[in-house]
C-alpha atoms as a PDB file:
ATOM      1  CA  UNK A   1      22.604 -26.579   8.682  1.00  0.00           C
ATOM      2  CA  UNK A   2      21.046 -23.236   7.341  1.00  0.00           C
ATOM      3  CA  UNK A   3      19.839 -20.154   8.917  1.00  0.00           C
ATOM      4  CA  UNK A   4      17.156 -19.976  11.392  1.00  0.00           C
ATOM      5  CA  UNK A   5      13.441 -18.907  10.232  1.00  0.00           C
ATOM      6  CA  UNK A   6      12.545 -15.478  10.749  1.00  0.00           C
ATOM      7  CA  UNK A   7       9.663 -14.818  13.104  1.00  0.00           C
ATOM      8  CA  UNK A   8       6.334 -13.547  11.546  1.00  0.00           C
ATOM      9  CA  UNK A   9       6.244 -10.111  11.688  1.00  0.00           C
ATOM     10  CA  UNK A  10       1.923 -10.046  11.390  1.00  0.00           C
ATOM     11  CA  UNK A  11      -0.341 -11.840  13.462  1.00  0.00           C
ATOM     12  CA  UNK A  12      -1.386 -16.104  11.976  1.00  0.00           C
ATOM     13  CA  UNK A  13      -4.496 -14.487  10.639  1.00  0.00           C
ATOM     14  CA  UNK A  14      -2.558 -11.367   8.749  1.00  0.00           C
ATOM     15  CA  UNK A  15      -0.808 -11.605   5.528  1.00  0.00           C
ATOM     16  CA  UNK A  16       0.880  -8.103   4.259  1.00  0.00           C
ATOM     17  CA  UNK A  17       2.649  -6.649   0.946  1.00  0.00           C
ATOM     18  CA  UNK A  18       4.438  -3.681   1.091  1.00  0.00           C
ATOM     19  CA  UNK A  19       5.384  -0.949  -2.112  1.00  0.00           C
ATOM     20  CA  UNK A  20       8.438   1.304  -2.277  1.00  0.00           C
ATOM     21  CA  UNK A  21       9.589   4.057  -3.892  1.00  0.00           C
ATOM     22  CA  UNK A  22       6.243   4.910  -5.573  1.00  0.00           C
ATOM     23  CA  UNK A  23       6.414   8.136  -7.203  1.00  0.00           C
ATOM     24  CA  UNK A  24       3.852  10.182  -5.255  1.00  0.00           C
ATOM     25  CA  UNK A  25       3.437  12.257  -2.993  1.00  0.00           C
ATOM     26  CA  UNK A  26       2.661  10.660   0.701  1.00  0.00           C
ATOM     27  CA  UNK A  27      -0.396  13.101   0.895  1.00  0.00           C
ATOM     28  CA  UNK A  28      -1.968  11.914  -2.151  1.00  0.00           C
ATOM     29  CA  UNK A  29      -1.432   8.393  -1.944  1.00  0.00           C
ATOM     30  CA  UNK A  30      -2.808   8.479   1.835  1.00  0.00           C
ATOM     31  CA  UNK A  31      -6.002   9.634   0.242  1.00  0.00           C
ATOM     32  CA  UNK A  32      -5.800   6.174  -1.595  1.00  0.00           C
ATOM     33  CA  UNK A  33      -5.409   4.341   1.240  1.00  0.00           C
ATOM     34  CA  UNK A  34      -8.418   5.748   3.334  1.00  0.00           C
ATOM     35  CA  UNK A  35     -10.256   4.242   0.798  1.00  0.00           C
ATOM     36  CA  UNK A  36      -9.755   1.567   1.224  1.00  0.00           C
ATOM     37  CA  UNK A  37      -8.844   1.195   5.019  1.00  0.00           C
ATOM     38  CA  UNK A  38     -11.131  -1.330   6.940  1.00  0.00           C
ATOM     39  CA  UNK A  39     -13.402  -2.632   3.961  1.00  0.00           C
ATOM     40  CA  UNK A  40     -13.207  -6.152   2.812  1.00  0.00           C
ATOM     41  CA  UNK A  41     -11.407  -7.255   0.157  1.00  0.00           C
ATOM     42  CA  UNK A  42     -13.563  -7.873  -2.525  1.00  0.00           C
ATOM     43  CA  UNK A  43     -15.082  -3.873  -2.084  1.00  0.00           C
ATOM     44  CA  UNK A  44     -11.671  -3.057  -1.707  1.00  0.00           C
ATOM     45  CA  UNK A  45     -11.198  -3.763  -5.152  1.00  0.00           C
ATOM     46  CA  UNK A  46     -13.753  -2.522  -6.566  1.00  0.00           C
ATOM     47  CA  UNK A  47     -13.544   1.081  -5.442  1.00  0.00           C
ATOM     48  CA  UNK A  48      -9.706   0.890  -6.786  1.00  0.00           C
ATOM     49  CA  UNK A  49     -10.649  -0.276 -10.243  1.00  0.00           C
ATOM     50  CA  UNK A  50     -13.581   2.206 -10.578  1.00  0.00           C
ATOM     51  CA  UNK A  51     -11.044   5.156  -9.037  1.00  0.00           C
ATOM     52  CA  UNK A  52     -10.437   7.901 -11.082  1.00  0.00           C
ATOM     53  CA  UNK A  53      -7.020   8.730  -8.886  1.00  0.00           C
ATOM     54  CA  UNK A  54      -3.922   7.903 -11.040  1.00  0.00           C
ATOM     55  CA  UNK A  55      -1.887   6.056  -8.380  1.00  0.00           C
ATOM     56  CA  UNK A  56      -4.890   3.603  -7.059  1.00  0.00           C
ATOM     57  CA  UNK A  57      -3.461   0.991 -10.703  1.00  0.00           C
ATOM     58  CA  UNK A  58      -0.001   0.766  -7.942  1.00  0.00           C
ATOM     59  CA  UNK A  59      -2.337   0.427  -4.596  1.00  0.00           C
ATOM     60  CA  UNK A  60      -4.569  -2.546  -6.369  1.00  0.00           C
ATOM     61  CA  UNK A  61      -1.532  -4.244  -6.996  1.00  0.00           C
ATOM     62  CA  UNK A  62       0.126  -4.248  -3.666  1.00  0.00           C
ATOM     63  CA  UNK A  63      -3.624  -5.142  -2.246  1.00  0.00           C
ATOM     64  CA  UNK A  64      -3.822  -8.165  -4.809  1.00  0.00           C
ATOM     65  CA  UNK A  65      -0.463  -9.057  -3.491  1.00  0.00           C
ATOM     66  CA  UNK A  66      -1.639  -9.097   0.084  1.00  0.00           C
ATOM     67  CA  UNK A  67      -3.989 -11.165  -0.791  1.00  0.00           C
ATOM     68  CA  UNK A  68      -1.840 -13.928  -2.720  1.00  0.00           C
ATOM     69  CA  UNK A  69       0.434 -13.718  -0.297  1.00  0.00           C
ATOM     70  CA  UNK A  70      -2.435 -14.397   2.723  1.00  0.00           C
ATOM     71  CA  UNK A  71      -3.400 -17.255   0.269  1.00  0.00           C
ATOM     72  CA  UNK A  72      -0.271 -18.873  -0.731  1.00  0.00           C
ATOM     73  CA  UNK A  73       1.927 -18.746   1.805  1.00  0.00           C
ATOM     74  CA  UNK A  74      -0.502 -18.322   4.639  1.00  0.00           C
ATOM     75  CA  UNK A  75      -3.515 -20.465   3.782  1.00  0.00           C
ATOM     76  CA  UNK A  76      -5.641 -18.348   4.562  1.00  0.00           C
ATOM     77  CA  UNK A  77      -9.684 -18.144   2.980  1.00  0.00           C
ATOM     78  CA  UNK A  78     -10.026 -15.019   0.505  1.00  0.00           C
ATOM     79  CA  UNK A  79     -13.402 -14.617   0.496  1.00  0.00           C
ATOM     80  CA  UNK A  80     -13.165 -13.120   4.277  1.00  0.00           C
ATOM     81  CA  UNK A  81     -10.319 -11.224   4.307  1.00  0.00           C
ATOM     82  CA  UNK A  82     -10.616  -7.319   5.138  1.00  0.00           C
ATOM     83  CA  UNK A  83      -8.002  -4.457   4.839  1.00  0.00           C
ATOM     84  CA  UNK A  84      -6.823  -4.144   8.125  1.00  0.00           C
ATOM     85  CA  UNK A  85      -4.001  -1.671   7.719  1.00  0.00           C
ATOM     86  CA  UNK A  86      -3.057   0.568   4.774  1.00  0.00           C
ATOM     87  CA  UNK A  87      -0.655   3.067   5.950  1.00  0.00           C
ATOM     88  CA  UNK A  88       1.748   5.580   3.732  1.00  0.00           C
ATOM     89  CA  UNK A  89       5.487   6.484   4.233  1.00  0.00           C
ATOM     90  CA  UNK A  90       7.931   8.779   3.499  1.00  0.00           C
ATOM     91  CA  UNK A  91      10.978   7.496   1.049  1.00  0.00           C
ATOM     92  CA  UNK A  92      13.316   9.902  -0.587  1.00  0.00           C
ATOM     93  CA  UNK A  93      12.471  13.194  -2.202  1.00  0.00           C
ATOM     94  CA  UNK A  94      14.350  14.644  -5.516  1.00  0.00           C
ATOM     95  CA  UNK A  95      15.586  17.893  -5.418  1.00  0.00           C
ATOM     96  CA  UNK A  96      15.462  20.080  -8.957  1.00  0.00           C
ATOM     97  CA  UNK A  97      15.203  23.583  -9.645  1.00  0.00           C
ATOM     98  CA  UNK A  98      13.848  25.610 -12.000  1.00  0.00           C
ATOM     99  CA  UNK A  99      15.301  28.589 -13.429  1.00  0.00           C
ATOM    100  CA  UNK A 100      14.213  31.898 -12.682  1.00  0.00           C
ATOM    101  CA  UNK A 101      14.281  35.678 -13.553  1.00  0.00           C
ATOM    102  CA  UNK A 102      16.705  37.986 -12.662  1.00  0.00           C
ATOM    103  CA  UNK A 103      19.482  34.829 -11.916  1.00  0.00           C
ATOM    104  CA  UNK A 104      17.056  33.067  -9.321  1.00  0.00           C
ATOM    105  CA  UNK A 105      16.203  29.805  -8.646  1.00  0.00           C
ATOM    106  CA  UNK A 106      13.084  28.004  -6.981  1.00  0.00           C
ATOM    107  CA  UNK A 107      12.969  24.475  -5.663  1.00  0.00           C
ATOM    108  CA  UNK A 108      10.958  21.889  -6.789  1.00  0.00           C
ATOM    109  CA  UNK A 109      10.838  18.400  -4.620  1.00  0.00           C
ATOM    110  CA  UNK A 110       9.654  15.058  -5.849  1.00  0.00           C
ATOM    111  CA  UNK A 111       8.521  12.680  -3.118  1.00  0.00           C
ATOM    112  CA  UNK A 112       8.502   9.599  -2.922  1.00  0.00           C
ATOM    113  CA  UNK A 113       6.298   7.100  -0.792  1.00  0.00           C
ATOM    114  CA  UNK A 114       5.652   3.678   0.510  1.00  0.00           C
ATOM    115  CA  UNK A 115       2.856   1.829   0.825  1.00  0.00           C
ATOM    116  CA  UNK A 116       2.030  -1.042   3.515  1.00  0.00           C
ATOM    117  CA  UNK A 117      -1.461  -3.001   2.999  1.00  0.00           C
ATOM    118  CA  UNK A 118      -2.461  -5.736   5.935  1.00  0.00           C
ATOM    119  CA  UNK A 119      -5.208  -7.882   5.865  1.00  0.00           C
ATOM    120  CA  UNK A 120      -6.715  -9.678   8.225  1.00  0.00           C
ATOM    121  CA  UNK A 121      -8.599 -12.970   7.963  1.00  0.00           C
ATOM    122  CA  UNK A 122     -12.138 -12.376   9.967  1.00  0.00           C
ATOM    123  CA  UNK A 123     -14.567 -14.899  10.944  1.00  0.00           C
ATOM    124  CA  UNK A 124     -17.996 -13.951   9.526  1.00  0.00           C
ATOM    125  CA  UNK A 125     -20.743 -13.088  11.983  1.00  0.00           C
ATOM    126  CA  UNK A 126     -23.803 -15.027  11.590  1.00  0.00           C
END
């Protein structure tokens, strides 16, 4: 018989990828994100590519995978799709230390994010 389908969690017109565990800070990879927030796909890409920011290689690649999955599993048209959402989570942070004088200690944390691109098919206005 098989299990039942589960229901979309976007909107027909949406189509979203998500990225965990990145190895960046939440604060710096929201910068990223405003970037890109609201623009349509096509600039979208561009300002990534042309980015000097380390992490925006990791946030082209979730937005190209929005957009393949918008395409391929949602039919929808490419050439007018915008960034809807593009929103940055906390994941885990890794705790070290680094040794200090007179028997001290002082902490050093690692975050982690996630990364959540939507986009939105939009009907062009003539």
């Amino acid at each position: 018989m098989g299990q039942t389908a589960n229901p979309r969690r976007v909107a027909d017109n949406e189509a979203r990828a998500k990225l965990r565990m990145i190895r960046i800070s939440p604060q710096k990879l929201n910068l990223v994100a405003a970037l890109i927030r609201g623009k349509k796909v096509e600039k979208a890409l561009n300002d990534l590519e042309f980015s000097r920011k380390r992490i925006s290689k990791d946030v082209k690649k979730v937005l190209e995978s929005a957009i393949a999955n918008a395409e391929n599993n949602h039919g929808l048209d490419i050439d007018s799709l915008v960034v809807a959402e593009a929103y940055v989570g906390k994941n885990l942070v890794m705790k070290r230390f680094r040794a200090r004088a007179r028997g001290r200690g002082a902490k050093i944390l690692k975050p982690f994010s996630e990364l959540t691109i939507v986009v939105r098919e939009v009907e062009e206005a003539a």
